[in-house]
N, C-alpha and C. Protein backbone atom coordinates (compact mmCIF):
# COMPACT_ATOMS: atom_id res chain seq x y z
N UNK A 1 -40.81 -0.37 4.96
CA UNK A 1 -40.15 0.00 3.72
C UNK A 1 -38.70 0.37 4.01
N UNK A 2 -37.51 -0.41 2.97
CA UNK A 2 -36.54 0.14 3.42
C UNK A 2 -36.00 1.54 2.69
N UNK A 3 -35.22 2.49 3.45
CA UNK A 3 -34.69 3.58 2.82
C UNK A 3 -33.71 3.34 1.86
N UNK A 4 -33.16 4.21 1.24
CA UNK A 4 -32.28 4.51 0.16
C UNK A 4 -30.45 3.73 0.73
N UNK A 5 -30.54 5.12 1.87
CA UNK A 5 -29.69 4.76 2.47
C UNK A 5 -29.16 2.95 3.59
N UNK A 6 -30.69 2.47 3.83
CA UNK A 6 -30.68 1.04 4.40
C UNK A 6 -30.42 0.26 3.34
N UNK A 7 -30.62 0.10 2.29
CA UNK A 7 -30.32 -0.73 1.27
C UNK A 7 -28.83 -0.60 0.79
N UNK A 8 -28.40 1.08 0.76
CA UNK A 8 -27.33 0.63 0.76
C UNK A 8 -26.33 -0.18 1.35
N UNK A 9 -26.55 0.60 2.88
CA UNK A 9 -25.60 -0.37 3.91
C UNK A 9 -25.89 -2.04 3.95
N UNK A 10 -26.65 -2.13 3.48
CA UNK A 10 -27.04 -3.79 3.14
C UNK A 10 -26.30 -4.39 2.22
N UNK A 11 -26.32 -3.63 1.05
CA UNK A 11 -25.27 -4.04 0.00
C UNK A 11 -23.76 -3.88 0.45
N UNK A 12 -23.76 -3.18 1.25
CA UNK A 12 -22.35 -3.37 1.52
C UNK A 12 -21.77 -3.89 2.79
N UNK A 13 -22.46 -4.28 3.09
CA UNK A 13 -22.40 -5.48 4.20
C UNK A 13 -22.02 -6.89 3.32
N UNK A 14 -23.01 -7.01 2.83
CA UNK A 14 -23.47 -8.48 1.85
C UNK A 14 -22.41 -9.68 1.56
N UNK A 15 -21.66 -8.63 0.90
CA UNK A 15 -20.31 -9.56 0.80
C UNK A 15 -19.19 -10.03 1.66
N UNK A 16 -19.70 -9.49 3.00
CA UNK A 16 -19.39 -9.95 4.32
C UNK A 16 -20.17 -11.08 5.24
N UNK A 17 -21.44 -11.13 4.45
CA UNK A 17 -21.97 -12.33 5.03
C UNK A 17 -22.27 -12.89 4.61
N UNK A 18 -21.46 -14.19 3.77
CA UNK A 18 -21.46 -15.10 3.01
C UNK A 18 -22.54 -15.58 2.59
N UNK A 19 -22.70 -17.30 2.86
CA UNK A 19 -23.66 -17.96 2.17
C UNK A 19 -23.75 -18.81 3.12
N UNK A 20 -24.92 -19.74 2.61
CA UNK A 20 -25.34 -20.94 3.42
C UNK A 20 -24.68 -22.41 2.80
N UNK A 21 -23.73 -23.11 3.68
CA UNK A 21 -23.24 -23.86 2.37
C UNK A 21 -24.11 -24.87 2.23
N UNK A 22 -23.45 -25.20 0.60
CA UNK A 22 -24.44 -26.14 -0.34
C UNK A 22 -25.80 -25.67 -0.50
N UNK A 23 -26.92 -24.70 -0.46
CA UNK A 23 -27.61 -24.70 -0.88
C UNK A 23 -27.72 -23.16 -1.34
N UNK A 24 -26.71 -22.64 -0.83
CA UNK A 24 -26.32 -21.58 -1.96
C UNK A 24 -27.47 -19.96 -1.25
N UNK A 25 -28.21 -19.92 -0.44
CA UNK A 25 -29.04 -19.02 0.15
C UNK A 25 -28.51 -18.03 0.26
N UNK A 26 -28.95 -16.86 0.17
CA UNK A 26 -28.02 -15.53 1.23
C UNK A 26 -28.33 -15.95 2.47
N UNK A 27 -27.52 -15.22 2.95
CA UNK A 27 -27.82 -14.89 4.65
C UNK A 27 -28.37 -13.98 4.66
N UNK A 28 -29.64 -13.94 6.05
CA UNK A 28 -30.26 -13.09 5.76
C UNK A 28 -29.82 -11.93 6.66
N UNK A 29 -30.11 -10.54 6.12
CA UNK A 29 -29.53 -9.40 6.82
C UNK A 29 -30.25 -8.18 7.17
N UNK A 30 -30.84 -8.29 8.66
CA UNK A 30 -31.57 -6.84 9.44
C UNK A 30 -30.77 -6.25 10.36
N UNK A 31 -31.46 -5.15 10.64
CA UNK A 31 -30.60 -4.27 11.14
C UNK A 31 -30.57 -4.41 12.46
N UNK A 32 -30.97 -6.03 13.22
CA UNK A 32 -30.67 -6.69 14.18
C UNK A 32 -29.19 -7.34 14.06
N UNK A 33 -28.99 -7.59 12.59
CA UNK A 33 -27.94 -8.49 12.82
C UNK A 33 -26.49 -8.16 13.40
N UNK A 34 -25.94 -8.68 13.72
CA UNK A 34 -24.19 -7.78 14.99
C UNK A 34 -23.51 -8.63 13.86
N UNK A 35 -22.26 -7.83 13.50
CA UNK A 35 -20.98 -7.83 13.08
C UNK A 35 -20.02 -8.95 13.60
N UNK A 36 -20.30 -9.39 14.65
CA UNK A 36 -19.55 -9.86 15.55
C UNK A 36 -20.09 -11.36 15.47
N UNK A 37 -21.41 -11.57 16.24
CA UNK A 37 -21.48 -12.84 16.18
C UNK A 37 -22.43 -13.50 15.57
N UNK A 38 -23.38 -12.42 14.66
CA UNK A 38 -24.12 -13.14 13.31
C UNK A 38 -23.27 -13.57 12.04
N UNK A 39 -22.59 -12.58 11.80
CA UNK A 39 -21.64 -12.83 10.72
C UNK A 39 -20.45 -13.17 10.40
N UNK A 40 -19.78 -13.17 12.29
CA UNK A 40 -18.63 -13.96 12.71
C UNK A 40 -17.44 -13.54 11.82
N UNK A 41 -17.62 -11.55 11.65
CA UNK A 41 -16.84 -10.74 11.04
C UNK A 41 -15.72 -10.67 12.17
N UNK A 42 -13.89 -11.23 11.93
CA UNK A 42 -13.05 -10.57 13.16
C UNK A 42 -12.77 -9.01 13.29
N UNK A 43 -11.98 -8.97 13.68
CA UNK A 43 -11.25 -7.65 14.14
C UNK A 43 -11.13 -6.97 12.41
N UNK A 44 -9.96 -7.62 11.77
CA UNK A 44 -8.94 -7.15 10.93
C UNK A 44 -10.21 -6.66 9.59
N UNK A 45 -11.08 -7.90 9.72
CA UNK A 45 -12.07 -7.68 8.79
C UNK A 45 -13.24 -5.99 9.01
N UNK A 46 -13.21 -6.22 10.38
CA UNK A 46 -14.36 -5.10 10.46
C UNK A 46 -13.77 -3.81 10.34
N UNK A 47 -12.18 -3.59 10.52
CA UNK A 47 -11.77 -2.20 10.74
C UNK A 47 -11.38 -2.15 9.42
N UNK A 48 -11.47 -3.02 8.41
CA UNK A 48 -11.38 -2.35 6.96
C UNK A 48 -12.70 -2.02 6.57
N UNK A 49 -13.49 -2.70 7.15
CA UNK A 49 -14.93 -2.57 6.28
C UNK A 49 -15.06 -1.05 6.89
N UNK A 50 -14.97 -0.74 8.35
CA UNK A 50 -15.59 0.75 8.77
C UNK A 50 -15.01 1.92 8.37
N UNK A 51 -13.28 1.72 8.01
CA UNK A 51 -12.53 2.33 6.89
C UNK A 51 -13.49 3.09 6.20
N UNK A 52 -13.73 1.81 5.04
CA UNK A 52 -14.30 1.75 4.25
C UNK A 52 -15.96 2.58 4.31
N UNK A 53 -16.68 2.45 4.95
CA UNK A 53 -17.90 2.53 5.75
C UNK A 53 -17.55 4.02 5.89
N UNK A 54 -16.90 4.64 6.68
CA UNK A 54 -16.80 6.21 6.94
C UNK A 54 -16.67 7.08 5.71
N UNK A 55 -15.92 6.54 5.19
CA UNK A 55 -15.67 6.91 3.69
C UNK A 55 -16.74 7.39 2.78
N UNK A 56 -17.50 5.93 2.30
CA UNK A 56 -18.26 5.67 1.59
C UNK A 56 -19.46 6.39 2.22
N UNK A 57 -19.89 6.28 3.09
CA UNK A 57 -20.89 7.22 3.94
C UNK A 57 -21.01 8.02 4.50
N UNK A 58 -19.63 8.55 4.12
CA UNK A 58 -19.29 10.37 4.92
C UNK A 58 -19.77 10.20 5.96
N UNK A 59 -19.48 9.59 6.94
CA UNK A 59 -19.78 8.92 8.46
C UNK A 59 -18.40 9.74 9.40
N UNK A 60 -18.76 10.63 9.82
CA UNK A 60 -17.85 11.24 11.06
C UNK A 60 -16.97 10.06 11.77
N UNK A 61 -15.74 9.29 11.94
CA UNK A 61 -15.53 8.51 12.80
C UNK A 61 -15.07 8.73 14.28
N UNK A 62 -15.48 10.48 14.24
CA UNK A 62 -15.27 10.91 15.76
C UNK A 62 -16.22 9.88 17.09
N UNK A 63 -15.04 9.27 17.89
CA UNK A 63 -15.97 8.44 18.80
C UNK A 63 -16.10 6.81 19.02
N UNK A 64 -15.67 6.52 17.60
CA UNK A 64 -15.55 4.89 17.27
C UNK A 64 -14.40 4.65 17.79
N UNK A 65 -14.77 3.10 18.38
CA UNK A 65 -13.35 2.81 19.04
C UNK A 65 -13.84 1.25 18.67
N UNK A 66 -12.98 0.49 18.12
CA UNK A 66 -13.08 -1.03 17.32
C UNK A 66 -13.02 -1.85 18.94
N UNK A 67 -12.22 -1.12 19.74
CA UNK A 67 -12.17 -2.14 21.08
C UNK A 67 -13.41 -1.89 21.72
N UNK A 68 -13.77 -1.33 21.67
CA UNK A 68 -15.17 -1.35 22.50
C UNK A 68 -16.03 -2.63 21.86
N UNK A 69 -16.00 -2.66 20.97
CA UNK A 69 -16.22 -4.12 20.16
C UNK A 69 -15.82 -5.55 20.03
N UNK A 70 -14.74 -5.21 19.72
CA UNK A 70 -13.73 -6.66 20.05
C UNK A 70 -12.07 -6.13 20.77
N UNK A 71 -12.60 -5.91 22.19
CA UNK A 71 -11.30 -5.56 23.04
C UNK A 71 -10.34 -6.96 23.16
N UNK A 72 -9.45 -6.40 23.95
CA UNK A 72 -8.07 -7.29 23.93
C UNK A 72 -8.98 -8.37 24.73
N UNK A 73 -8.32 -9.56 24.31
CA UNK A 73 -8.52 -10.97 25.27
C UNK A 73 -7.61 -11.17 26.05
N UNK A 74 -7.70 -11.28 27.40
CA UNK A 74 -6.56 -11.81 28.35
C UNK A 74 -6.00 -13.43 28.15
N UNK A 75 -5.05 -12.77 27.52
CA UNK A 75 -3.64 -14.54 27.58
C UNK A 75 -3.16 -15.05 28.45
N UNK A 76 -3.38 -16.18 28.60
CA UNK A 76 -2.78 -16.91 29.44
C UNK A 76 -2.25 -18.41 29.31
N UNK A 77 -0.12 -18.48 29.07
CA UNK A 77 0.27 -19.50 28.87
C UNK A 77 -0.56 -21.01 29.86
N UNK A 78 -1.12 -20.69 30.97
CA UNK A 78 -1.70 -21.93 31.73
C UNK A 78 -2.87 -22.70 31.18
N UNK A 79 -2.76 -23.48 30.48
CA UNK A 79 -4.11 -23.91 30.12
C UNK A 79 -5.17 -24.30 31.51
N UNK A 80 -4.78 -24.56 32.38
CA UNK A 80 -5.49 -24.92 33.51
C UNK A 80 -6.53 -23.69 34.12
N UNK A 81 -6.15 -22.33 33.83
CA UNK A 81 -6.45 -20.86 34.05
C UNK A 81 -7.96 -20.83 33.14
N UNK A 82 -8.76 -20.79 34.51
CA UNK A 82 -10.28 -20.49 33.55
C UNK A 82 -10.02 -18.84 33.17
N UNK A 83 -10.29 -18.79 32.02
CA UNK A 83 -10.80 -16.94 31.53
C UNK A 83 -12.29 -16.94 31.56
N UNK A 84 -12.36 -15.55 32.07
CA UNK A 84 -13.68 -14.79 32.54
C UNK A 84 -13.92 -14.10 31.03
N UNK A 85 -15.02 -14.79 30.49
CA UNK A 85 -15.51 -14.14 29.34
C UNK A 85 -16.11 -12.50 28.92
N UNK A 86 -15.09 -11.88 28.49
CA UNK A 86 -15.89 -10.55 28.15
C UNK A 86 -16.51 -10.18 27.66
N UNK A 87 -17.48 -9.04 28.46
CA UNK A 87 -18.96 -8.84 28.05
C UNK A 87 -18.55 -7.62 26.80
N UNK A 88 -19.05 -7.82 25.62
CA UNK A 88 -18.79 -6.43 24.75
C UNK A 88 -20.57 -6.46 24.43
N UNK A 89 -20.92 -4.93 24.00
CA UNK A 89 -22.59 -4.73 23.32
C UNK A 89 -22.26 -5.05 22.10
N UNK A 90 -23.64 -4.52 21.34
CA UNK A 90 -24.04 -5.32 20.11
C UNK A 90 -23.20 -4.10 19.43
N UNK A 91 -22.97 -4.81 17.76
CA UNK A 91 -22.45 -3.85 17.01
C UNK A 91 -23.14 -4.33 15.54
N UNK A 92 -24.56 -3.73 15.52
CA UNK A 92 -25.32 -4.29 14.62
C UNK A 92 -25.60 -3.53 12.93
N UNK A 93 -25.74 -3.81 12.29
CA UNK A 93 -25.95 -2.89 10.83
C UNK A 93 -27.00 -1.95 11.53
N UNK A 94 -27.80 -2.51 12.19
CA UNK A 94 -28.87 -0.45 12.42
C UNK A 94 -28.08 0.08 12.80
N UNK A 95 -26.97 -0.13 14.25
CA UNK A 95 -25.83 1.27 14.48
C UNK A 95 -25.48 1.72 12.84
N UNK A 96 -24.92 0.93 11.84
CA UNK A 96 -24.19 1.69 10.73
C UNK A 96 -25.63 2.80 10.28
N UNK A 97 -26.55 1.92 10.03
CA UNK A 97 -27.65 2.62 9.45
C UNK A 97 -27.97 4.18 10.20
N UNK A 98 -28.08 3.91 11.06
CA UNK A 98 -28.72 5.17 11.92
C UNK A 98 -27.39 6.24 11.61
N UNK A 99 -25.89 5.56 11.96
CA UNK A 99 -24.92 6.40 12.33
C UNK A 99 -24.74 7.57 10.56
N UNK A 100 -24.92 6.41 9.45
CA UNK A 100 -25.20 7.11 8.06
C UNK A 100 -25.90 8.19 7.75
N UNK A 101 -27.48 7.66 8.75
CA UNK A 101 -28.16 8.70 8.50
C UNK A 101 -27.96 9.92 9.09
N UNK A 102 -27.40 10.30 10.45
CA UNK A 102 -26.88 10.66 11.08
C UNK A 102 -25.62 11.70 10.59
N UNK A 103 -24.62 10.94 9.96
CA UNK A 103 -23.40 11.94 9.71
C UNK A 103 -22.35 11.53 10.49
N UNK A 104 -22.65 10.85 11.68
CA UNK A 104 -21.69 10.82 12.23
C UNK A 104 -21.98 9.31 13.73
N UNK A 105 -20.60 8.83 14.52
CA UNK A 105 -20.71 7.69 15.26
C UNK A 105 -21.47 8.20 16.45
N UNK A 106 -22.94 7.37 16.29
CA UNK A 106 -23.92 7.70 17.69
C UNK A 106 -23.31 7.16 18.54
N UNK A 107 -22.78 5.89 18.14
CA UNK A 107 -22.39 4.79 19.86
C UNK A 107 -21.47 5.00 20.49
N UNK A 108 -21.35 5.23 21.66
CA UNK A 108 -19.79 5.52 22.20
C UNK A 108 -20.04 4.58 23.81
């Protein structure tokens, strides 16, 4: 059964994770799904939504750090230069959920 509070953060996710094209589906959304590479939310997008998110959910943002999420990428003019892919953890709607219920940012 979902809570009061899980449904909310669902709804307000929602309009962050589009549709299926042409047949018009939601996407579907548990509190498995990551910010990052289910919903292929960037940077600019997620630090308005958590804005938003602390706000709306009186969510402490003592602790959150957006780079721990999507840190800097190393540039490099050489195209020939392999980059070493960085490892970041998950940043999934249960963190929001739990952190709501909570009061404040569990993940650090």
């Amino acid at each position: 059964m979902v809570s009061n509070i899980e449904k909310q953060i669902y709804d307000f996710i929602r309009p962050y994770a589009g549709t299926y094209l042409f047949n018009i589906k939601k996407v579907i959304l548990t509190q498995k799904t990551d910010l990052d590479t289910d919903l292929s939310i960037d940077e600019y997008e997620v630090e308005e939504l958590m804005e938003e998110y602390f706000k709306k959910f009186n969510v402490d943002p003592a602790g959150f750090d957006i780079k721990v999420y999507y840190p800097d990428i190393p540039f490099s003019w050489n195209p020939f230069k392999k980059t070493i892919p960085v490892q970041v953890p998950d940043f999934t709607i249960g963190m929001l959920i739990e952190s709501a219920k909570a009061g404040h940012w569990l993940y650090k």
